[in-house]
N, C-alpha and C. Protein backbone atom coordinates (compact mmCIF):
# COMPACT_ATOMS: atom_id res chain seq x y z
N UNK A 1 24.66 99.27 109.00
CA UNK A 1 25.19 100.60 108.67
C UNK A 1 25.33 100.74 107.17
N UNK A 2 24.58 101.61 106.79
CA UNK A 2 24.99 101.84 105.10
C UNK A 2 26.03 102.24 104.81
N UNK A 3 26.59 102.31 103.75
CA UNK A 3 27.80 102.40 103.10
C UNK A 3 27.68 103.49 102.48
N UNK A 4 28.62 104.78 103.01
CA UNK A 4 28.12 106.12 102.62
C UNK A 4 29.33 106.22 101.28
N UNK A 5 28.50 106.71 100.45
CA UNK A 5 29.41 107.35 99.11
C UNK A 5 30.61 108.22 99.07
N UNK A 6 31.80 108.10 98.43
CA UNK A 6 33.19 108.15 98.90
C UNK A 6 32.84 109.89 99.09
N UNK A 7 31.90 111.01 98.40
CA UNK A 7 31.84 112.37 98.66
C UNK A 7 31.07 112.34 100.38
N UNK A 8 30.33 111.71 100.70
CA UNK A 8 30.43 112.13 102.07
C UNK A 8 31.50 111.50 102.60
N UNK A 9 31.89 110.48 102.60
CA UNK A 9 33.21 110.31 103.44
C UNK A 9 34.54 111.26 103.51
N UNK A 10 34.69 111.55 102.54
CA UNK A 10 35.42 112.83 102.36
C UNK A 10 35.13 113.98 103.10
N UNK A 11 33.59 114.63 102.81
CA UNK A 11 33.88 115.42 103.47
C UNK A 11 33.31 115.19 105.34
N UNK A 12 32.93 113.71 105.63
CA UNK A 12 33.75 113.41 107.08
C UNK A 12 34.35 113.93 108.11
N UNK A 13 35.89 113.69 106.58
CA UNK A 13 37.05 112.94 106.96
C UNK A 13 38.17 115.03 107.37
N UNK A 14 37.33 115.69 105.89
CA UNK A 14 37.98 116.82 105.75
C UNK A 14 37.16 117.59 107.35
N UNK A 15 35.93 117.10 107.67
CA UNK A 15 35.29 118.04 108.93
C UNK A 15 36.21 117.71 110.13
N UNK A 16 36.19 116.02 110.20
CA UNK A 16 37.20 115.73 111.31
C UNK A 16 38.39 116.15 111.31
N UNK A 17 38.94 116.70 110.48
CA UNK A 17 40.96 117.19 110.65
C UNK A 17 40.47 118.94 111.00
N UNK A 18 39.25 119.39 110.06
CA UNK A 18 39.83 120.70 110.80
C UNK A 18 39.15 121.09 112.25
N UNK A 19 37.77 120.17 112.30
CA UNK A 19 37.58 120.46 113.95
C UNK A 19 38.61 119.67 114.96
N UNK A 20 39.96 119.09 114.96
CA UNK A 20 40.95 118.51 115.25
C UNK A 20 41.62 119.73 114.94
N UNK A 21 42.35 120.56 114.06
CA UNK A 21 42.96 121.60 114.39
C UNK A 21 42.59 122.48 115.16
N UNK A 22 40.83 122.66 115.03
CA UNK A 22 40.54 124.18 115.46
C UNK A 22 41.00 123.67 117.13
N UNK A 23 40.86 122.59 117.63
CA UNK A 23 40.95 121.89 119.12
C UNK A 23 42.17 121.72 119.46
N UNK A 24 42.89 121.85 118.81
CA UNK A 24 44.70 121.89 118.95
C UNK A 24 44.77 123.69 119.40
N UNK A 25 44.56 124.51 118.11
CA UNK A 25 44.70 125.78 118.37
C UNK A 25 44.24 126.56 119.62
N UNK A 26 42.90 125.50 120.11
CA UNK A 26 42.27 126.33 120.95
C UNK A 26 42.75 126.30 122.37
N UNK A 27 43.28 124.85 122.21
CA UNK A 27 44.71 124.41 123.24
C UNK A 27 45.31 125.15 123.51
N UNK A 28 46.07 125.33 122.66
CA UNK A 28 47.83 126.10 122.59
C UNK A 28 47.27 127.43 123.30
N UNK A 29 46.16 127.96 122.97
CA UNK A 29 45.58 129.61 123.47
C UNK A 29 45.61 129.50 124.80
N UNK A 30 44.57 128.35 125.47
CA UNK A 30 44.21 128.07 126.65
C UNK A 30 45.78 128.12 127.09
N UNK A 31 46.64 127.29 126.63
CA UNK A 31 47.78 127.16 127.92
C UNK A 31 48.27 128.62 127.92
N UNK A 32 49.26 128.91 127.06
CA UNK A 32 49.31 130.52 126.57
C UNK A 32 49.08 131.50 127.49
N UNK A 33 46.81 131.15 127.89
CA UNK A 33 46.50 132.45 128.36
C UNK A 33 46.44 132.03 129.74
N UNK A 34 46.70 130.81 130.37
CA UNK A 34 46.77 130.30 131.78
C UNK A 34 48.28 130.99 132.42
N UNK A 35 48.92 130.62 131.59
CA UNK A 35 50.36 130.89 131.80
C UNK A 35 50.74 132.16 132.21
N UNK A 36 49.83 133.27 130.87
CA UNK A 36 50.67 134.59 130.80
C UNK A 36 48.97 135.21 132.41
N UNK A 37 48.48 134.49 132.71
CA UNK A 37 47.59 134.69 134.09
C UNK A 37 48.08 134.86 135.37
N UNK A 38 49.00 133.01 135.18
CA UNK A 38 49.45 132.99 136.56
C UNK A 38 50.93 133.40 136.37
């Protein structure tokens, strides 16, 4: 495995936290819109 240069690791690191939020948010909606369903 090559040893990627600290600017791609970064931006990785910055892709993995916000597709990790957008998957939190999209959570919280889902329960939200299950809820206000049943």
């Amino acid at each position: 495995m090559a040893i990627l240069p600290l600017q791609n690791l970064f931006n990785f690191i910055f892709y993995f936290k916000e597709k990790a939020k957008y998957l939190a948010i999209n959570l919280n909606v889902a329960k939200k819109f299950r809820r206000f369903c049943l």
